[in-house]
C-alpha atoms as a PDB file:
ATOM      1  CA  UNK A   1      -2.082  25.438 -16.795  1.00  0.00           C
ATOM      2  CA  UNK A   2      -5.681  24.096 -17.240  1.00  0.00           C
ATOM      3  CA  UNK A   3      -6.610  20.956 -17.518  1.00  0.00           C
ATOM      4  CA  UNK A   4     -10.000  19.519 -19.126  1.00  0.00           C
ATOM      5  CA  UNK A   5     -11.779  15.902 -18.330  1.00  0.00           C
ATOM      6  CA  UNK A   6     -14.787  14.998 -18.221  1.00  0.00           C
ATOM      7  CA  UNK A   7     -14.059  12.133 -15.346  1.00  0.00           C
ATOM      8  CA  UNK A   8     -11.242  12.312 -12.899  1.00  0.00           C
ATOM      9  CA  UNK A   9     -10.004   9.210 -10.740  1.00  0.00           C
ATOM     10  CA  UNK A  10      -7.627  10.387  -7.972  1.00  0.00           C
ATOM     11  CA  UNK A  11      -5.546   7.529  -6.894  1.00  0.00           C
ATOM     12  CA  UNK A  12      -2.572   9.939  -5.473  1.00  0.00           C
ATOM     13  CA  UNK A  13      -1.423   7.369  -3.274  1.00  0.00           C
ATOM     14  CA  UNK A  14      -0.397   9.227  -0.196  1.00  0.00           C
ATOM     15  CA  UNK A  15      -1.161  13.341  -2.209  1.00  0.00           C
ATOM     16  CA  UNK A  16      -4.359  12.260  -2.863  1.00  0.00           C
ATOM     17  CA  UNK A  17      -5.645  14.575  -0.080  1.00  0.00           C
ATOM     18  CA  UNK A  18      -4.075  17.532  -2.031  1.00  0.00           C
ATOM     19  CA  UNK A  19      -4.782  16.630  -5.206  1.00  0.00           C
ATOM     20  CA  UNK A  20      -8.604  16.543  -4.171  1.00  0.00           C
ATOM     21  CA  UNK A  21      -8.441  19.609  -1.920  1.00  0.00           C
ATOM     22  CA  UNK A  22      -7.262  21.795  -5.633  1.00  0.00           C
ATOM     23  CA  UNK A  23     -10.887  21.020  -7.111  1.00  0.00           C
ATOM     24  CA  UNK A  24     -12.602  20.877  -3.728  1.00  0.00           C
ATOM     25  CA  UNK A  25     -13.447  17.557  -3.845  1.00  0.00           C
ATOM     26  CA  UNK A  26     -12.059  16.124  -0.840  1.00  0.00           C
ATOM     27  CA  UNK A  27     -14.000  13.898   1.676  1.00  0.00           C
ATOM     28  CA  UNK A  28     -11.714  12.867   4.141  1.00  0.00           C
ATOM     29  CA  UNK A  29      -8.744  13.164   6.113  1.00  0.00           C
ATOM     30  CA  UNK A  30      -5.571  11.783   6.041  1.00  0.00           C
ATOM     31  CA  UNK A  31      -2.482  11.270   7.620  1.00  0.00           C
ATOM     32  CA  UNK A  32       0.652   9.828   6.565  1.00  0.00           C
ATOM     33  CA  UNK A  33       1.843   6.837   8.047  1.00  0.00           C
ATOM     34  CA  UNK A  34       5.630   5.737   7.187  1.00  0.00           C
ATOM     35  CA  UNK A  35       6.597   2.503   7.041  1.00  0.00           C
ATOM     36  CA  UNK A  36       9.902   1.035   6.903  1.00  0.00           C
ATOM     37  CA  UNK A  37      10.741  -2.786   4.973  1.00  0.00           C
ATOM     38  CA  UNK A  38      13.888  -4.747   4.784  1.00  0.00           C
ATOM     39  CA  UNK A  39      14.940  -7.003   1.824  1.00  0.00           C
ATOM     40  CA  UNK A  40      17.046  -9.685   1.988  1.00  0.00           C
ATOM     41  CA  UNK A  41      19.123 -11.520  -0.800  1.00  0.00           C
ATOM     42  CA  UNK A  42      17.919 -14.733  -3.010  1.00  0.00           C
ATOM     43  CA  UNK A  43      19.528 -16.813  -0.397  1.00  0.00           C
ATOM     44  CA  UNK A  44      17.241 -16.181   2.476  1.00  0.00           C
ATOM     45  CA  UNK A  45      14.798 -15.769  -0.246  1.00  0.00           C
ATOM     46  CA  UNK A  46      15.119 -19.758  -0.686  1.00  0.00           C
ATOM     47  CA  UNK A  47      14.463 -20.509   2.857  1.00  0.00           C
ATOM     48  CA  UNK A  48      11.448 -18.434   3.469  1.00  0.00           C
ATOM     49  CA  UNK A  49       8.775 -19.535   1.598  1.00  0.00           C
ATOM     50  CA  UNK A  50       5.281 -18.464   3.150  1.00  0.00           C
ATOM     51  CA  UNK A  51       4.630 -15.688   5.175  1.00  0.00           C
ATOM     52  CA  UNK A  52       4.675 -15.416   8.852  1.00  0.00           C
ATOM     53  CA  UNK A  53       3.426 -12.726  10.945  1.00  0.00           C
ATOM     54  CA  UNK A  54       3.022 -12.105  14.731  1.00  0.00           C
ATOM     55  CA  UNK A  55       0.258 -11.294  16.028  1.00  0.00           C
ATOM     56  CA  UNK A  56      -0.107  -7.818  17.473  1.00  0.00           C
ATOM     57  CA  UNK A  57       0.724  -7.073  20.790  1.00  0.00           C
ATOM     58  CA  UNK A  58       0.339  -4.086  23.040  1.00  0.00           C
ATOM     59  CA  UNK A  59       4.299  -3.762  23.027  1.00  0.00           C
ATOM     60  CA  UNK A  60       4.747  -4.309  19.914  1.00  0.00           C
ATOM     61  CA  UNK A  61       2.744  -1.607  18.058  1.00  0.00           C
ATOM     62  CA  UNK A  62       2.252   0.230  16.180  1.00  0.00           C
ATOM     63  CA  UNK A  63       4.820  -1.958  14.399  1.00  0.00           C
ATOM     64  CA  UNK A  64       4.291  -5.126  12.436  1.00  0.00           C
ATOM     65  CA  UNK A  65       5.893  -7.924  12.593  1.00  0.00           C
ATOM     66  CA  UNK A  66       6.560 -10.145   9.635  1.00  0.00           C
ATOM     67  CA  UNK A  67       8.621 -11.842   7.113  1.00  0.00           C
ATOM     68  CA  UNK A  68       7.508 -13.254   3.707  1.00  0.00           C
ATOM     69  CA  UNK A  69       8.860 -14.030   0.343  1.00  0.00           C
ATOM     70  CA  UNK A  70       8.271 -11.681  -2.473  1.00  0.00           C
ATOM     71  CA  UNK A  71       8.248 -12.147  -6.120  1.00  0.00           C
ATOM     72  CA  UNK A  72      11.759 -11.374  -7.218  1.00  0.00           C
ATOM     73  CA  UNK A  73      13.331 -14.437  -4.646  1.00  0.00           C
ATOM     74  CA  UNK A  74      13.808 -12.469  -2.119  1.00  0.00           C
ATOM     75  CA  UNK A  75      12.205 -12.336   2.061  1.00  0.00           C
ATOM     76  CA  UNK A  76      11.246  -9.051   3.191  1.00  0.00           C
ATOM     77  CA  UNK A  77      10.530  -8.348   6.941  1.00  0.00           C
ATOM     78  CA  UNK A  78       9.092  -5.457   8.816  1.00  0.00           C
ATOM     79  CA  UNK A  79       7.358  -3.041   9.172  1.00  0.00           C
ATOM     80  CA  UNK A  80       8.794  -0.783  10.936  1.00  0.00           C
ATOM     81  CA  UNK A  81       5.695   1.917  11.096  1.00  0.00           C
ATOM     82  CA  UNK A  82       5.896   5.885  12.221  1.00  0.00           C
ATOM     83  CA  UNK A  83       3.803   9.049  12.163  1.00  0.00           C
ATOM     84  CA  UNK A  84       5.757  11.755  10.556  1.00  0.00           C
ATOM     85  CA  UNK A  85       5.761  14.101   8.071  1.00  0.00           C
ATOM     86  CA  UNK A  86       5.111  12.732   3.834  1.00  0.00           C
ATOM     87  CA  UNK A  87       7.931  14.709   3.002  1.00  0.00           C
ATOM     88  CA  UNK A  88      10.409  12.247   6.004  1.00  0.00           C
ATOM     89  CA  UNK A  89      11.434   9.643   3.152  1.00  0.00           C
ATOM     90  CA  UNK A  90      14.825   9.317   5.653  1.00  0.00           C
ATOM     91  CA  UNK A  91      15.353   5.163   5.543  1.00  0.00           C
ATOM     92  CA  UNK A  92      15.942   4.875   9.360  1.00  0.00           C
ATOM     93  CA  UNK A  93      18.881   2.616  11.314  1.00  0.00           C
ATOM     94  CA  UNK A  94      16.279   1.999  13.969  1.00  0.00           C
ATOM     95  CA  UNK A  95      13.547   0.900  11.684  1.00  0.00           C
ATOM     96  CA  UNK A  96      16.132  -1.654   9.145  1.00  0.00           C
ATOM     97  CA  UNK A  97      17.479  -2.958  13.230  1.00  0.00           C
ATOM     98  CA  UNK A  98      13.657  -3.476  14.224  1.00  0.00           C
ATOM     99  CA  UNK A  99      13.242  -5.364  10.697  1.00  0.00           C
ATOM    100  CA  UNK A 100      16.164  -7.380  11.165  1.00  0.00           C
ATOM    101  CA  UNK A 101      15.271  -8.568  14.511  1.00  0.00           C
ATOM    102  CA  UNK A 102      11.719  -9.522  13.836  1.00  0.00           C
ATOM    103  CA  UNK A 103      13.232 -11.502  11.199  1.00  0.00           C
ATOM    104  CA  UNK A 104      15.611 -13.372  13.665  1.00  0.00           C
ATOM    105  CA  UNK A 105      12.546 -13.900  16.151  1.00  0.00           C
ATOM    106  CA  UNK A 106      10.762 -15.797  13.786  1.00  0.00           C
ATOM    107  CA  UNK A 107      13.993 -17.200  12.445  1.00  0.00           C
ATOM    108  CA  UNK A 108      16.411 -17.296  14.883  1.00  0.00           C
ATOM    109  CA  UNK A 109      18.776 -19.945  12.760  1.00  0.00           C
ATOM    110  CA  UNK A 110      19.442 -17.319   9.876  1.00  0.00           C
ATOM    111  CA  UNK A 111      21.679 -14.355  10.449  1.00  0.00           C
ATOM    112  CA  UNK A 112      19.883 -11.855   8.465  1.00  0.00           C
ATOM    113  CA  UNK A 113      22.213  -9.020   8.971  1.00  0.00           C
ATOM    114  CA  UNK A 114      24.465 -10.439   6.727  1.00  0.00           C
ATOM    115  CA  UNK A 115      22.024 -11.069   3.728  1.00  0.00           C
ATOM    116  CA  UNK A 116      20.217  -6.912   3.695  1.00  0.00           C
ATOM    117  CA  UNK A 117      19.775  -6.223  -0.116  1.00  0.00           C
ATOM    118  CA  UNK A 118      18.270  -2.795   0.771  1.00  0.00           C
ATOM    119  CA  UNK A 119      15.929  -1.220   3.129  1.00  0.00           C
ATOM    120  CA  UNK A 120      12.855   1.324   1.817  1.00  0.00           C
ATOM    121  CA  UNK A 121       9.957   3.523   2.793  1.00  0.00           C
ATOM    122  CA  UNK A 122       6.413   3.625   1.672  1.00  0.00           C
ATOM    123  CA  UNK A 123       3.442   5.438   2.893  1.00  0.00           C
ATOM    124  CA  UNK A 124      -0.128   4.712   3.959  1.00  0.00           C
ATOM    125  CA  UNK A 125      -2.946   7.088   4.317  1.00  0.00           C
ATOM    126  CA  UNK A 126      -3.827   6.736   7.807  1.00  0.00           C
ATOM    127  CA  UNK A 127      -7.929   7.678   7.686  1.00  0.00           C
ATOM    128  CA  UNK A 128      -8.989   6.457  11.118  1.00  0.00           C
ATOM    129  CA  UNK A 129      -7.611   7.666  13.795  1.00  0.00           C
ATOM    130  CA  UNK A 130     -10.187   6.983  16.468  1.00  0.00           C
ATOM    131  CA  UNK A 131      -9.969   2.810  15.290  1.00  0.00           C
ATOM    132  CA  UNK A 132      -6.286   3.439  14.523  1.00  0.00           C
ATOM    133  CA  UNK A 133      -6.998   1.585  11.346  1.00  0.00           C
ATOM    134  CA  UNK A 134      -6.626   2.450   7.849  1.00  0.00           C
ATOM    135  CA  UNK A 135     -10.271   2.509   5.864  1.00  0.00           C
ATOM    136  CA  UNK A 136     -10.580   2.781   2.414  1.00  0.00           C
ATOM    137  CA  UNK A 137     -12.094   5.384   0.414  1.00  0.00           C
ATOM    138  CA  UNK A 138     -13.370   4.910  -3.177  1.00  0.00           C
ATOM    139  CA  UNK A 139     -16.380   7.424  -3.828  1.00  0.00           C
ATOM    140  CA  UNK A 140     -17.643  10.182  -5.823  1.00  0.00           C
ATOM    141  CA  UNK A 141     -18.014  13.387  -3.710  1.00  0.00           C
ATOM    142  CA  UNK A 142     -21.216  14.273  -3.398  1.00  0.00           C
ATOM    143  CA  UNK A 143     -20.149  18.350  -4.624  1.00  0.00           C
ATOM    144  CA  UNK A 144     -17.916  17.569  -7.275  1.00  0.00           C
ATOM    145  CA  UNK A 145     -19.488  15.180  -9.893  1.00  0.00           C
ATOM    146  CA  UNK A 146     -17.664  12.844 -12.185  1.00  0.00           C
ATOM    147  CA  UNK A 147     -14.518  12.685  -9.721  1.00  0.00           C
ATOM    148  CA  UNK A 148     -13.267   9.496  -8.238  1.00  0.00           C
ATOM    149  CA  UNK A 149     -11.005   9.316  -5.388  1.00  0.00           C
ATOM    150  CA  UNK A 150      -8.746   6.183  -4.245  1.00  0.00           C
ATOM    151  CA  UNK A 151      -7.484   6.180  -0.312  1.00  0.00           C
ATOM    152  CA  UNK A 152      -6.083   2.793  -0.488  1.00  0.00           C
ATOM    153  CA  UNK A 153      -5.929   0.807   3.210  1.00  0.00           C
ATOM    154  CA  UNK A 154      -3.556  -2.098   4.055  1.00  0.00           C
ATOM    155  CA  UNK A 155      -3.885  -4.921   1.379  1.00  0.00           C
ATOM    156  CA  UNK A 156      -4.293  -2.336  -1.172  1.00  0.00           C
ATOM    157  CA  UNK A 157      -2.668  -4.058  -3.784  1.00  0.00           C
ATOM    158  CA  UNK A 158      -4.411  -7.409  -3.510  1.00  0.00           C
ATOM    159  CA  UNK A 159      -7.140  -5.239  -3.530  1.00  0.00           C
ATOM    160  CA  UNK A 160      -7.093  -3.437  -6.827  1.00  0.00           C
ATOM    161  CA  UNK A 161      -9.082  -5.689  -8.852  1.00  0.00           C
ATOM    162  CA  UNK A 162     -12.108  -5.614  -6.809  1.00  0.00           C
ATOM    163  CA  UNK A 163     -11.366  -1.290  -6.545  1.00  0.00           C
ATOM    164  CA  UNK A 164     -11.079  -1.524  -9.769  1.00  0.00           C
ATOM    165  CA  UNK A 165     -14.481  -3.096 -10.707  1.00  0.00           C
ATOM    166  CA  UNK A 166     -15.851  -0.373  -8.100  1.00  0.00           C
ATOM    167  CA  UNK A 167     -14.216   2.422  -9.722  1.00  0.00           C
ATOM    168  CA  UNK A 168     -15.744   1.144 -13.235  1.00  0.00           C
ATOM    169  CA  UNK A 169     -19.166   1.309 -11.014  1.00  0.00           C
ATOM    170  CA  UNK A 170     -19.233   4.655 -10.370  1.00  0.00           C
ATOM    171  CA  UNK A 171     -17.902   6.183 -13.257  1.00  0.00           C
ATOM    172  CA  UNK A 172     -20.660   3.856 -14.985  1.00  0.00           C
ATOM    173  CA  UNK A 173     -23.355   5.741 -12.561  1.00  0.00           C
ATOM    174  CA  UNK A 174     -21.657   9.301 -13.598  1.00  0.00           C
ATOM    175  CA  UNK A 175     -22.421   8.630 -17.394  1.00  0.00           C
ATOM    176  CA  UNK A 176     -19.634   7.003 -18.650  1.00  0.00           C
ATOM    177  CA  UNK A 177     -20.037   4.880 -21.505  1.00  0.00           C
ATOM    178  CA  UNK A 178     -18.239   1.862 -21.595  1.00  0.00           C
ATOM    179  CA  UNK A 179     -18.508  -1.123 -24.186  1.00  0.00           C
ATOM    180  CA  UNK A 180     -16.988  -4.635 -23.327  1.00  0.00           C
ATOM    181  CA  UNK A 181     -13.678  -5.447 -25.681  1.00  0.00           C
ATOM    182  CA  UNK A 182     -14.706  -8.281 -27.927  1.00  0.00           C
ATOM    183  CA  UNK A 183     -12.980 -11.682 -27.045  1.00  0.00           C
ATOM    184  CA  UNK A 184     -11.591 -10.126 -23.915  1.00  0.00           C
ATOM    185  CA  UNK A 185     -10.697 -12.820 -21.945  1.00  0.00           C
ATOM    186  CA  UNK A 186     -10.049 -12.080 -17.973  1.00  0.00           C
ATOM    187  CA  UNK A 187      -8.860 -14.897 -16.966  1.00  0.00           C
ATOM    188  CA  UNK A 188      -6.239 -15.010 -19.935  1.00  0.00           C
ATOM    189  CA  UNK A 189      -3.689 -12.909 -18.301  1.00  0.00           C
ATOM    190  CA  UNK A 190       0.379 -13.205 -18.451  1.00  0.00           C
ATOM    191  CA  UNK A 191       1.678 -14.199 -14.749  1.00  0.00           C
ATOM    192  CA  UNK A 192       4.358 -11.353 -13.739  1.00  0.00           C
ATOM    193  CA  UNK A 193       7.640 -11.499 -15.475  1.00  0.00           C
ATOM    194  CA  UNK A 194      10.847 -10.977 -12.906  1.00  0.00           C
END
């Protein structure tokens, strides 16, 4: 199968690496960094309603430790973080026990264990490993022209906008041709719907 664009943007998530490496257009390393989160139901939802992490400590890592509401009404807590294969998308027993006692730490007065909705993995593309931290990477390799790729770090999400603009940037400086939408309005957005 071929495959024709004129511009590429490789956000992969945690393939990016091989999507990049079939064109020859990757510029940096990777590895796969697991990490384990624990929902709990609308209940505990109600009672947690800002986040709260713990500062790192030596004995703690490389795991984090927090608990904060998300959108649908519910608290999550975690993360419960390991090095290990992309293909290991095994939900652990350790890791949902490490997220349900970081959540009793900070709360000791709710028993969590009774209130798990679910328990799942995600990955992050570990590109540091000398800092041990996660860098992003949003460039245009300098041997394969009109190509974008996206390693996203930790805050990734709360991120995008300002990757987004970047991503504009450089395809802007690779020739695209962009006009603005007429009465676009940025601000004017819908709020997410649950």
């Amino acid at each position: 199968m071929v495959i024709k664009s004129t511009f590429v943007v490789n956000a992969a998530g945690i393939e990016v690496d091989r999507i990049a490496e079939m064109v020859g257009a990757r510029n940096f390393s990777i590895v796969p960094l697991k990490g384990t989160l624990t929902d709990f139901d609308e209940e505990v939802g109600r009672l947690i309603s800002h986040e709260v992490h713990v500062l790192p400590r030596i004995e703690d890592m490389p795991h984090v430790k927090a608990v904060l509401p998300n959108i649908y009404g519910l608290a999550r807590s975690g993360i419960y973080l390991e090095l290990t294969y992309r293909s290991d998308r095994v939900v652990r027993e350790e890791a949902v026990n490490h997220n349900i006692k970081v959540a009793k730490e900070l709360f000791p007065e709710i028993p969590f264990e009774r209130h798990v909705v679910r328990s799942f993995i995600g990955f992050m593309a570990y590109t540091n490993a000398d800092t041990g931290w996660h860098d992003f990477v949003v460039d245009i390799p300098d041997y394969v022209p009109n190509w974008v790729n996206i390693v996203l770090g930790p805050a990734g999400v709360s991120a995008s906008p300002m990757l987004g603009k970047k991503v504009v940037e450089l395809l802007m400086q690779s020739g695209l041709r962009l006009e603005p939408k007429k009465g676009f309005d940025p601000r004017a957005r819908k709020g997410v719907q649950s």
